[in-house]
N, C-alpha and C. Protein backbone atom coordinates (compact mmCIF):
# COMPACT_ATOMS: atom_id res chain seq x y z
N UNK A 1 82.23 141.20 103.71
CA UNK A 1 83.59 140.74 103.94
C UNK A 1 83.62 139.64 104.99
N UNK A 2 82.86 139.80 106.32
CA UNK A 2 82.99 138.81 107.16
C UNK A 2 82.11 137.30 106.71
N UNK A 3 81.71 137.53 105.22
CA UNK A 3 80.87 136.25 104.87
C UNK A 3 81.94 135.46 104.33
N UNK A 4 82.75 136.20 103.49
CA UNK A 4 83.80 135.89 102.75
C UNK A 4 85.07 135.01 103.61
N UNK A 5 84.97 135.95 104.68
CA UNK A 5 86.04 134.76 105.47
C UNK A 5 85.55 133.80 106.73
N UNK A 6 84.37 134.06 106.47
CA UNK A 6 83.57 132.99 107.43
C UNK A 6 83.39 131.34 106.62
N UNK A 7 83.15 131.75 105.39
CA UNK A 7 83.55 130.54 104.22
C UNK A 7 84.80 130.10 103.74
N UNK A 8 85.94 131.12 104.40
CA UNK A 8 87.41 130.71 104.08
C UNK A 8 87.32 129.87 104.99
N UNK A 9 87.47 130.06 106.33
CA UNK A 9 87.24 129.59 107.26
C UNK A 9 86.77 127.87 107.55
N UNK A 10 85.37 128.04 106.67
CA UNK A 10 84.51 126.84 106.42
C UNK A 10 85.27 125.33 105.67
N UNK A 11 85.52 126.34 104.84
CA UNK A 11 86.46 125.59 103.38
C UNK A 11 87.84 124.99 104.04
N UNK A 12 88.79 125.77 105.52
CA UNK A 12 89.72 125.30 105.51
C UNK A 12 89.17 124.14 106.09
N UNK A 13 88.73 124.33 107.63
CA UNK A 13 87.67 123.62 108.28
C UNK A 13 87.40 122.43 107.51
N UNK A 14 86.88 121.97 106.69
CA UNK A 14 86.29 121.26 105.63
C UNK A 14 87.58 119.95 105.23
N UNK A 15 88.61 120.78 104.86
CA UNK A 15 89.78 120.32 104.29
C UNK A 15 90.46 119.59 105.32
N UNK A 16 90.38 120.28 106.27
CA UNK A 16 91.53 119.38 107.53
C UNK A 16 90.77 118.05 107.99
N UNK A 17 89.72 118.62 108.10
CA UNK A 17 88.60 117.32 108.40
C UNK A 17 88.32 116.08 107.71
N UNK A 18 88.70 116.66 105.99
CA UNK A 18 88.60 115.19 104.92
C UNK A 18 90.13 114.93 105.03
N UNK A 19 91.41 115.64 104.86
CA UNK A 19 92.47 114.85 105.58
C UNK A 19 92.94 114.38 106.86
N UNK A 20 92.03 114.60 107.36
CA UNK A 20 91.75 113.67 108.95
C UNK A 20 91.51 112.43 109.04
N UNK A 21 90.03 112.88 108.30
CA UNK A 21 89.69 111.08 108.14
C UNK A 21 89.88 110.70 107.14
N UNK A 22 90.52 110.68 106.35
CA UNK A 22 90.58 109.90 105.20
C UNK A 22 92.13 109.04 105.60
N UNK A 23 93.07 109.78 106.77
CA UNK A 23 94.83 108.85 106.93
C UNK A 23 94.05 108.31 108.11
N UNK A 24 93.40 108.59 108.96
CA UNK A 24 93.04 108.14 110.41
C UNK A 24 92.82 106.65 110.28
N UNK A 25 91.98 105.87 109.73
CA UNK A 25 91.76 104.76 109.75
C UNK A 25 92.98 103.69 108.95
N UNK A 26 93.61 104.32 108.12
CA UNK A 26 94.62 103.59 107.58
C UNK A 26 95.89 103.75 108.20
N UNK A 27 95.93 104.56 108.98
CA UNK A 27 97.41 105.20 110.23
C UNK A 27 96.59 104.45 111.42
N UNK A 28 95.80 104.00 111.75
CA UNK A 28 94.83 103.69 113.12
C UNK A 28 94.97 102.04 112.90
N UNK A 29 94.78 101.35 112.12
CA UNK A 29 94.64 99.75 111.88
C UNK A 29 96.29 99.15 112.38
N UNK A 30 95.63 98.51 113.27
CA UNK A 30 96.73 97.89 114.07
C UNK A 30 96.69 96.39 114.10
N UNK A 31 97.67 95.46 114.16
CA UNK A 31 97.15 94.24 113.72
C UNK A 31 97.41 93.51 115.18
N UNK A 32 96.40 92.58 115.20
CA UNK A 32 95.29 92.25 116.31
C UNK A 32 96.54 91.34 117.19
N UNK A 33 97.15 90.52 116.42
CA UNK A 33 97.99 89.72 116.62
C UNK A 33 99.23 89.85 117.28
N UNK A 34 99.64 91.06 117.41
CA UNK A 34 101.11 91.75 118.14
C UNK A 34 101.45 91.47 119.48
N UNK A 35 102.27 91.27 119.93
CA UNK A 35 102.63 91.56 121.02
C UNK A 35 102.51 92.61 121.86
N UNK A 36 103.61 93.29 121.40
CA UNK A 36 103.92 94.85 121.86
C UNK A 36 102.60 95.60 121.29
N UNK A 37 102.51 96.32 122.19
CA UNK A 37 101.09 97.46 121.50
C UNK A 37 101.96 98.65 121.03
N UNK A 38 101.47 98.96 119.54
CA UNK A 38 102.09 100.80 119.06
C UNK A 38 101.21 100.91 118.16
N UNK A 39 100.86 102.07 118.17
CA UNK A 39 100.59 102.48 117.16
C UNK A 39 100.87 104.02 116.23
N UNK A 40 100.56 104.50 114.96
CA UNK A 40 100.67 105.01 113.88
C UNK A 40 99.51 106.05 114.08
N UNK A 41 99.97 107.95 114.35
CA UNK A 41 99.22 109.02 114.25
C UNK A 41 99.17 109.29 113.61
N UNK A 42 97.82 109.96 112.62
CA UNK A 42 98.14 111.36 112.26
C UNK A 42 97.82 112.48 112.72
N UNK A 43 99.18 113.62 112.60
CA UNK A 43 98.69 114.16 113.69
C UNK A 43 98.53 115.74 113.15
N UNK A 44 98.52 116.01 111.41
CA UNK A 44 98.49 116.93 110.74
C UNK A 44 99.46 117.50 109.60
N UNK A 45 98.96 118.29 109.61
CA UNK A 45 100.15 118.97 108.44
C UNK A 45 100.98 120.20 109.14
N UNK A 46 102.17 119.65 108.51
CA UNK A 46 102.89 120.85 109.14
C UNK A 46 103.85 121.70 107.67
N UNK A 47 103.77 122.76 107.41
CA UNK A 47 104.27 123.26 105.68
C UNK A 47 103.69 122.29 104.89
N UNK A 48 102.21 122.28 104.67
CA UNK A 48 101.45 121.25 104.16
C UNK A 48 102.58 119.57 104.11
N UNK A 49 103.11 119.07 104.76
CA UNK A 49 103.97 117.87 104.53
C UNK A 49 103.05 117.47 106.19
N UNK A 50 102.56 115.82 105.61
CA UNK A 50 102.00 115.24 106.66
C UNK A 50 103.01 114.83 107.61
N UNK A 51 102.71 114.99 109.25
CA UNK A 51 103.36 114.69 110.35
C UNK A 51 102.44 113.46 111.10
N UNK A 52 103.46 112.41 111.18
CA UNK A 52 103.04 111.25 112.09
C UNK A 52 103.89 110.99 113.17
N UNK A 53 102.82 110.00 114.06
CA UNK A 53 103.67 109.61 115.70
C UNK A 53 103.70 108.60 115.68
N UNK A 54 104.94 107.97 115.50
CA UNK A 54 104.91 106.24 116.01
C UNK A 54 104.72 106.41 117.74
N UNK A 55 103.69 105.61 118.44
CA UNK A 55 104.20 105.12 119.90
C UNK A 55 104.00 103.91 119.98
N UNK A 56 105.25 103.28 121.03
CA UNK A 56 105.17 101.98 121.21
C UNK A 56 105.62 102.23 122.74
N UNK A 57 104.85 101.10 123.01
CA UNK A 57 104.66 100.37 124.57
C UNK A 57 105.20 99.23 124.59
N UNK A 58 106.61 99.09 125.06
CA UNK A 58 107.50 97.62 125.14
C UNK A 58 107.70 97.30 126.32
N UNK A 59 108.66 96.18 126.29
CA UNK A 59 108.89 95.69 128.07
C UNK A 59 110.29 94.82 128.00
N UNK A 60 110.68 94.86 129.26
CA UNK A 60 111.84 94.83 129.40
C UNK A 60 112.66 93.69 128.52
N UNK A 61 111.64 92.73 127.69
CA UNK A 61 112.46 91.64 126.64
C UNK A 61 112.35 92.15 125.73
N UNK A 62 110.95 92.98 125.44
CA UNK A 62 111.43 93.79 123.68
C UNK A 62 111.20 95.09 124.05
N UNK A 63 112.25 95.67 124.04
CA UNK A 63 112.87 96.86 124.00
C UNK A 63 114.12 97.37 122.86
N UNK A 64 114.09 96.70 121.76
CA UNK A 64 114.65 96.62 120.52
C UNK A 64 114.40 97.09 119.25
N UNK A 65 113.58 97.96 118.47
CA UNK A 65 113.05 97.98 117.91
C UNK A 65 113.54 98.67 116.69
N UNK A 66 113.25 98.04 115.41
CA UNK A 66 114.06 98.44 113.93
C UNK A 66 112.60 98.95 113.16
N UNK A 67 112.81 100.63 112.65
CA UNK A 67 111.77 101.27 112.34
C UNK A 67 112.22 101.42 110.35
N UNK A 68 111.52 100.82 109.68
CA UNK A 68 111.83 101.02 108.41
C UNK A 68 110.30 101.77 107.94
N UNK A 69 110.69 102.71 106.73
CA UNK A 69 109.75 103.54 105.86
C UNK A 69 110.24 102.92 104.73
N UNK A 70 109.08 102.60 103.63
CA UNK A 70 109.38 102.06 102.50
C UNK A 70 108.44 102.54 101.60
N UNK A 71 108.62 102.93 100.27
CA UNK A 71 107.41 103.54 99.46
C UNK A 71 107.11 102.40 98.62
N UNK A 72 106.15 102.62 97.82
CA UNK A 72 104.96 101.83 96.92
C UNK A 72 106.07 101.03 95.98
N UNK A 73 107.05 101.35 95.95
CA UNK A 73 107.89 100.59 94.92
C UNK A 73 108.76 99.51 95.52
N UNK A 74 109.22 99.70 96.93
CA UNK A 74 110.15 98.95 97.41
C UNK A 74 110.98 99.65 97.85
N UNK A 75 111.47 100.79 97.90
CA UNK A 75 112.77 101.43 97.97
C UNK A 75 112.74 101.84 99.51
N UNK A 76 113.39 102.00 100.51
CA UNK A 76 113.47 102.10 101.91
C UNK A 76 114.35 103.39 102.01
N UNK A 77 113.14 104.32 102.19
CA UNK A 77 113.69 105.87 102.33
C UNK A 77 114.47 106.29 104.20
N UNK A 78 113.96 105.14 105.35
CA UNK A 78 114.47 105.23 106.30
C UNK A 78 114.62 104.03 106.99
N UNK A 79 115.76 104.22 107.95
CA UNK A 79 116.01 103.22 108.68
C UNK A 79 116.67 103.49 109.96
N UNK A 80 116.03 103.12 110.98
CA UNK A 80 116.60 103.44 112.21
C UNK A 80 116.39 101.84 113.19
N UNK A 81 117.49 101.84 114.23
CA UNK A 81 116.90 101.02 115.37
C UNK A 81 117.28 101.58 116.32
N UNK A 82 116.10 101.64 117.29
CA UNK A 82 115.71 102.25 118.65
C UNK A 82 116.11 101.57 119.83
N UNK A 83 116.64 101.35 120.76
CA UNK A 83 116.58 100.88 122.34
C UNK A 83 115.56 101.59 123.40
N UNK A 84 114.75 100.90 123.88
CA UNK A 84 113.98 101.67 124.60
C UNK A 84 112.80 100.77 125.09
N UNK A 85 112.32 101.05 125.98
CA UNK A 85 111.30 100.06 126.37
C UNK A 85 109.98 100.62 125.60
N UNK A 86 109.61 101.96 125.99
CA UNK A 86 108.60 102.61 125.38
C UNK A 86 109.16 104.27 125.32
N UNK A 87 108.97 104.35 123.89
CA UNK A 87 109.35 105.75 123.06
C UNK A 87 108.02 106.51 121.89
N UNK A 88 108.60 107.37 121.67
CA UNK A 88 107.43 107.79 120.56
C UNK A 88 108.53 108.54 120.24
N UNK A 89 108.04 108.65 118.48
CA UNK A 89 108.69 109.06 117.13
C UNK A 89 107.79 109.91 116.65
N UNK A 90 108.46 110.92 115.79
CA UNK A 90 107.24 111.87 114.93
C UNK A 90 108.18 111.89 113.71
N UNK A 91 107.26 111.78 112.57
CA UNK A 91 107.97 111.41 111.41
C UNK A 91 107.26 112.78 110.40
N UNK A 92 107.83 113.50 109.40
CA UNK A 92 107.46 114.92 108.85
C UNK A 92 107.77 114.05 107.43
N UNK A 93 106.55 113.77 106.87
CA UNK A 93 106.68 113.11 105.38
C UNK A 93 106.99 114.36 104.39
N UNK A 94 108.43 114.43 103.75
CA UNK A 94 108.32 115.49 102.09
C UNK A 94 107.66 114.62 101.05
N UNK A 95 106.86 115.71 100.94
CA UNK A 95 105.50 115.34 100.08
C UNK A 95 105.66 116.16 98.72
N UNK A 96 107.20 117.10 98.80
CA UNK A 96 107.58 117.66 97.33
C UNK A 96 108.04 116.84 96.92
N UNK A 97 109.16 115.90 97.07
CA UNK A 97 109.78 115.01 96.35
C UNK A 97 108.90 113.56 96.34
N UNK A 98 108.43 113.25 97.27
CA UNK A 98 107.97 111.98 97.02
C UNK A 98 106.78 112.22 96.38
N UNK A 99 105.51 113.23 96.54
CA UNK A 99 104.07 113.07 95.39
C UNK A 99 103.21 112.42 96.66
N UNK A 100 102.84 111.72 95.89
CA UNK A 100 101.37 110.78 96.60
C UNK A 100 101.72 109.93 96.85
N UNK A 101 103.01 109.28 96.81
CA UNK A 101 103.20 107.58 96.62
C UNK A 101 102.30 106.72 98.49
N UNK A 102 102.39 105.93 97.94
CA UNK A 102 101.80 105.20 99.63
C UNK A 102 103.11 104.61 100.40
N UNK A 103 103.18 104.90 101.36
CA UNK A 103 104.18 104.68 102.63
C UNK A 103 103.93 103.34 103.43
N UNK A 104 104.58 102.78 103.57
CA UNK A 104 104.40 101.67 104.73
C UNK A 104 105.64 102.14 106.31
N UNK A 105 105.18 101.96 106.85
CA UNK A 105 105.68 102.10 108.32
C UNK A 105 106.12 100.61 108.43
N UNK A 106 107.36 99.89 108.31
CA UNK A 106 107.60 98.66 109.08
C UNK A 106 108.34 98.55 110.83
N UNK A 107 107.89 98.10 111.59
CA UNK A 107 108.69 97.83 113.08
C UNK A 107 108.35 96.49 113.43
N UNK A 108 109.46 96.21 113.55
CA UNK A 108 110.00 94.90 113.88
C UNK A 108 110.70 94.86 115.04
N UNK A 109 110.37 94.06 116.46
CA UNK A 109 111.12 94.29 117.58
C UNK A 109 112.40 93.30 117.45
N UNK A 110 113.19 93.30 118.64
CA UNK A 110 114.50 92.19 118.56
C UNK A 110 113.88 90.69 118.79
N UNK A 111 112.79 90.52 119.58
CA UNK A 111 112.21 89.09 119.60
C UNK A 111 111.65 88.23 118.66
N UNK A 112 110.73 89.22 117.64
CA UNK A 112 109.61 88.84 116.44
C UNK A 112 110.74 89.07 115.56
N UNK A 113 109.97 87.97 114.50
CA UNK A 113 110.88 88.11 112.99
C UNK A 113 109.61 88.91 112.26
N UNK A 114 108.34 88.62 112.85
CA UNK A 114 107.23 89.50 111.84
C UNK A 114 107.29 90.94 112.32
N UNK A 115 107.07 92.04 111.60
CA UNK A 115 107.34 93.19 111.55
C UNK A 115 105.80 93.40 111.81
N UNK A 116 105.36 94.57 112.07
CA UNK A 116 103.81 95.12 112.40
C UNK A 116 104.30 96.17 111.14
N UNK A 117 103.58 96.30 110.30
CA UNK A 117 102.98 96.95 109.07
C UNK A 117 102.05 97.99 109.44
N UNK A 118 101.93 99.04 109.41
CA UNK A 118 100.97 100.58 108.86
C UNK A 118 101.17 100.86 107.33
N UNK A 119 100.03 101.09 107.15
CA UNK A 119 100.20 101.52 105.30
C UNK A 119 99.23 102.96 105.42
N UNK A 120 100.11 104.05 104.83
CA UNK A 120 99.71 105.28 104.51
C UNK A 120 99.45 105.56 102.95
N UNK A 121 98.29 106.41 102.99
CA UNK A 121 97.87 106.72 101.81
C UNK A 121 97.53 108.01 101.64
N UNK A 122 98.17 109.04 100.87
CA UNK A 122 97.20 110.51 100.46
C UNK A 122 96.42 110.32 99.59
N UNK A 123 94.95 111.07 100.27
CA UNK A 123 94.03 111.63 99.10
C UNK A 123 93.45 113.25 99.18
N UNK A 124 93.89 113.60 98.38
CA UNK A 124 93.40 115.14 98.04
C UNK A 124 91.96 115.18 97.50
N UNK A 125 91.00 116.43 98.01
CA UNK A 125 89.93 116.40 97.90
C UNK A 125 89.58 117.82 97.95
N UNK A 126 88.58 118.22 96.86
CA UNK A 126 88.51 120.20 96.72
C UNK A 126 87.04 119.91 97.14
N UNK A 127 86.95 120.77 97.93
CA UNK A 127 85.63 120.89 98.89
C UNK A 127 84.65 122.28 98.68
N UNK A 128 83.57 122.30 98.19
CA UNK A 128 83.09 123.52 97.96
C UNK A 128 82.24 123.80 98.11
N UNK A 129 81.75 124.84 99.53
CA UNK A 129 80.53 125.10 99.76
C UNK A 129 79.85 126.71 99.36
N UNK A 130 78.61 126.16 99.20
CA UNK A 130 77.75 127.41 98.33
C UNK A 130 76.70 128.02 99.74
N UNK A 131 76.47 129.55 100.34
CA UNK A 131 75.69 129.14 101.18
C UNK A 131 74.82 130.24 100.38
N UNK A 132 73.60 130.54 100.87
CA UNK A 132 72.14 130.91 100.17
C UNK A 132 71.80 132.02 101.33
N UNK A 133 71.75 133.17 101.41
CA UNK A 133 71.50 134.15 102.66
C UNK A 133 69.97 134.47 102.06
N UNK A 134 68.70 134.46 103.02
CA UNK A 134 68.47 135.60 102.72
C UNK A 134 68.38 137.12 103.20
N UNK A 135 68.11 137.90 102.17
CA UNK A 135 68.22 139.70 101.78
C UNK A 135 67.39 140.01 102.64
N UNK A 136 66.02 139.84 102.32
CA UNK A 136 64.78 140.45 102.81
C UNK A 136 63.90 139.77 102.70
């Protein structure tokens, strides 16, 4: 019995780790060129629906900031604008209604007309390990 859930265990282990890294680098790419520094977490699943952290580090001229979510088609599921010099956001993606589609994160401060872009992507992955004991 304790092999049995020492491999549940393994298997979840396994799973959190390939949806770790598999959003990390595409939630992590920040473009070089910005002003303001923020960036895009992931920071897990919460009721299997992925949870992210916007943080941004502003200053007292951009402290403005317009946060749009937009899916793979165009359609703009959120929209907020923030006042604040430096804040952080946590965003709880429903992953029943929307599926897999890919997410873009747009923020755009009050100074820049270019927006800083994050692009999110799910990939699901069944992980299966076999282990070999020996008896005697």
């Amino acid at each position: 019995m304790k092999k049995v859930l020492r491999n549940k265990s393994l298997i979840a282990i396994a799973l959190f780790t390939v949806f770790t890294v598999a959003l990390a680098p595409v939630a992590m790419a920040n473009s070089s060129n910005t002003i303001v520094p923020m960036e895009l977490k992931f920071l897990g699943n919460v009721n299997n629906k992925p949870l992210f952290q916007l943080n941004v580090v502003g200053n007292a001229e951009e402290n403005e900031f317009t946060i749009a979510i937009i899916d793979e088609f165009g359609n703009r599921l959120y929209k907020e604008t923030i006042k604040g010099e430096n804040f952080s956001k946590r965003f709880l993606i429903d992953t029943e209604t929307l599926g897999d589609t890919e997410l873009r994160f747009e923020i755009t401060s009050n100074k820049s007309s270019k927006p800083v872009v994050f692009e999110t992507n799910r990939e699901s992955r069944l992980v299966e390990e076999v282990v070999v004991n020996k008896v005697k």
